[in-house]
Protein backbone atom coordinates (compact mmCIF):
# COMPACT_ATOMS: atom_id res chain seq x y z
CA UNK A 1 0.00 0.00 0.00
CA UNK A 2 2.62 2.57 0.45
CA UNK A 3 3.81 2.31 -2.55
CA UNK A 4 0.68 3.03 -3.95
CA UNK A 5 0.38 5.82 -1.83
CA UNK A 6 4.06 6.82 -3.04
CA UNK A 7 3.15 7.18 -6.87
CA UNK A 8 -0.25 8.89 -6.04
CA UNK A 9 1.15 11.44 -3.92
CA UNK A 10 4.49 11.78 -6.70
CA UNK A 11 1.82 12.00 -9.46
CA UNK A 12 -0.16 14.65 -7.34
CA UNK A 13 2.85 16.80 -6.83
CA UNK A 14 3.51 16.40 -10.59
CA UNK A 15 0.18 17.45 -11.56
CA UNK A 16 0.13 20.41 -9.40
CA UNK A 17 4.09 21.05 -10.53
CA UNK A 18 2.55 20.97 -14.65
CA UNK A 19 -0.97 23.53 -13.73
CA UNK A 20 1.31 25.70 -11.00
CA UNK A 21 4.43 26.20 -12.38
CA UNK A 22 3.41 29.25 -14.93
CA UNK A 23 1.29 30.71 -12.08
CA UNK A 24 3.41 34.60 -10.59
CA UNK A 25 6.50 34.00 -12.89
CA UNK A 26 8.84 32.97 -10.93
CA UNK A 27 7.14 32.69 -7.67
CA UNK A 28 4.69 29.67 -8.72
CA UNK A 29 7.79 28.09 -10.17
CA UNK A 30 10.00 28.51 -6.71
CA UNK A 31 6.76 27.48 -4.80
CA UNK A 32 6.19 24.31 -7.11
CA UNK A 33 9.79 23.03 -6.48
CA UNK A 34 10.09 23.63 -3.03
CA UNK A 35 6.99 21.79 -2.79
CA UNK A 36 8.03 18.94 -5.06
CA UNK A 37 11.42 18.79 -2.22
CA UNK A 38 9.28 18.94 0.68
CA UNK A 39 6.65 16.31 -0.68
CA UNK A 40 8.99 13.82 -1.90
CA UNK A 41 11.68 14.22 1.09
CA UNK A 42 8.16 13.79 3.66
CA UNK A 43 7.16 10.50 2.04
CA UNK A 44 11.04 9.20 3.01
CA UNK A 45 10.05 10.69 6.80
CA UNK A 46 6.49 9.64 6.99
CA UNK A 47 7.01 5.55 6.25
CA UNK A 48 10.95 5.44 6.14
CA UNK A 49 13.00 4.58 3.26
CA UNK A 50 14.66 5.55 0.04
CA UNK A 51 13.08 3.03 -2.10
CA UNK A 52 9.94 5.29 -1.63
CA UNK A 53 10.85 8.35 -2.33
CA UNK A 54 12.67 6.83 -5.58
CA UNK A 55 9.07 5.88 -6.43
CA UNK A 56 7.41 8.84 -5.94
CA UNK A 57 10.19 10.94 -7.72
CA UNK A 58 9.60 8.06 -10.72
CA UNK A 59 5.41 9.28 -10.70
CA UNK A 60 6.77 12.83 -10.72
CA UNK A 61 8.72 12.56 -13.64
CA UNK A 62 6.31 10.71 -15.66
CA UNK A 63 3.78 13.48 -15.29
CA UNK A 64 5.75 16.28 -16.24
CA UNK A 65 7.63 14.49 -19.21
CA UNK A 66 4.45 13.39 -20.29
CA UNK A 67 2.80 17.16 -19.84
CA UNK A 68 6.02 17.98 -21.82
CA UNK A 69 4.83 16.25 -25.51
CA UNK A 70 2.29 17.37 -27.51
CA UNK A 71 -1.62 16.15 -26.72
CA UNK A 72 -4.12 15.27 -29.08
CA UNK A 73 -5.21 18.27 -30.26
CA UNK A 74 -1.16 19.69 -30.52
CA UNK A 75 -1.86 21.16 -27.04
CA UNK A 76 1.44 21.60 -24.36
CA UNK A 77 0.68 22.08 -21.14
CA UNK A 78 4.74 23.07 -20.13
CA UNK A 79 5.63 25.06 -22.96
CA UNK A 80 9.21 25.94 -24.13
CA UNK A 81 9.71 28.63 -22.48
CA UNK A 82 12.36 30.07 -19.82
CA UNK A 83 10.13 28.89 -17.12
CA UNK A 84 8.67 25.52 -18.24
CA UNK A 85 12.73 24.20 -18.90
CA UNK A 86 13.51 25.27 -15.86
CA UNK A 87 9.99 23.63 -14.33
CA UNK A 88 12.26 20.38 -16.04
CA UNK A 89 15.62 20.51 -15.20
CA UNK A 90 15.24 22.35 -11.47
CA UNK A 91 12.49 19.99 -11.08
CA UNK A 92 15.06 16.79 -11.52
CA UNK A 93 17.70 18.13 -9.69
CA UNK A 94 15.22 19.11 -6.89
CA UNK A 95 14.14 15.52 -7.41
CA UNK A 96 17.90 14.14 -6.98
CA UNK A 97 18.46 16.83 -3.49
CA UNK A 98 14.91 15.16 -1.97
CA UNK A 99 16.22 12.27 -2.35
CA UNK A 100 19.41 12.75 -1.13
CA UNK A 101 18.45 14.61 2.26
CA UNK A 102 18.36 12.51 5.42
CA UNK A 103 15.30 11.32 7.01
């Protein structure tokens, strides 16, 4: 079960990373990683382990990677800009630092 609860709550953060990170340039994008660290390092504290937050950090990624490409309809919901490659590679290294931290 905790996994389970590890890729919903990674997948949550990632969905609110995609919709929030465009929101009060650059406040929604400082707000959206520090959230991402605090969310992914809590799941580590909450039930203990790495393996965990490895998990959730996987759910993460596939949301915004996949919010990355192109929908049906040709729609992008990060676009290219300075913010949404930033929303990318901050994101992963914020990823790397959550997981990184001590419990």
């Amino acid at each position: 079960m905790r996994y389970l609860y590890s890729v919903a709550i990674g997948a949550g953060l990632g969905a609110g990373s995609v919709f929030m990170h465009a929101s009060l340039v650059p406040f929604g994008l400082i707000f959206v990683l520090l959230a991402t660290v605090a969310g992914v390092w809590s799941i580590g504290r909450m039930w203990g382990g790495k393996t965990l937050r490895i998990v959730a950090s996987i759910a993460w990624t596939v949301v915004v990677l996949r919010a990355g490409f192109p929908g049906i309809n040709d729609e992008y919901l990060i676009e290219g800009t300075a913010v949404g490659i930033s929303l990318i590679n901050v994101g992963f290294m914020a990823l790397v630092l959550a997981i990184l931290l001590p419990v």
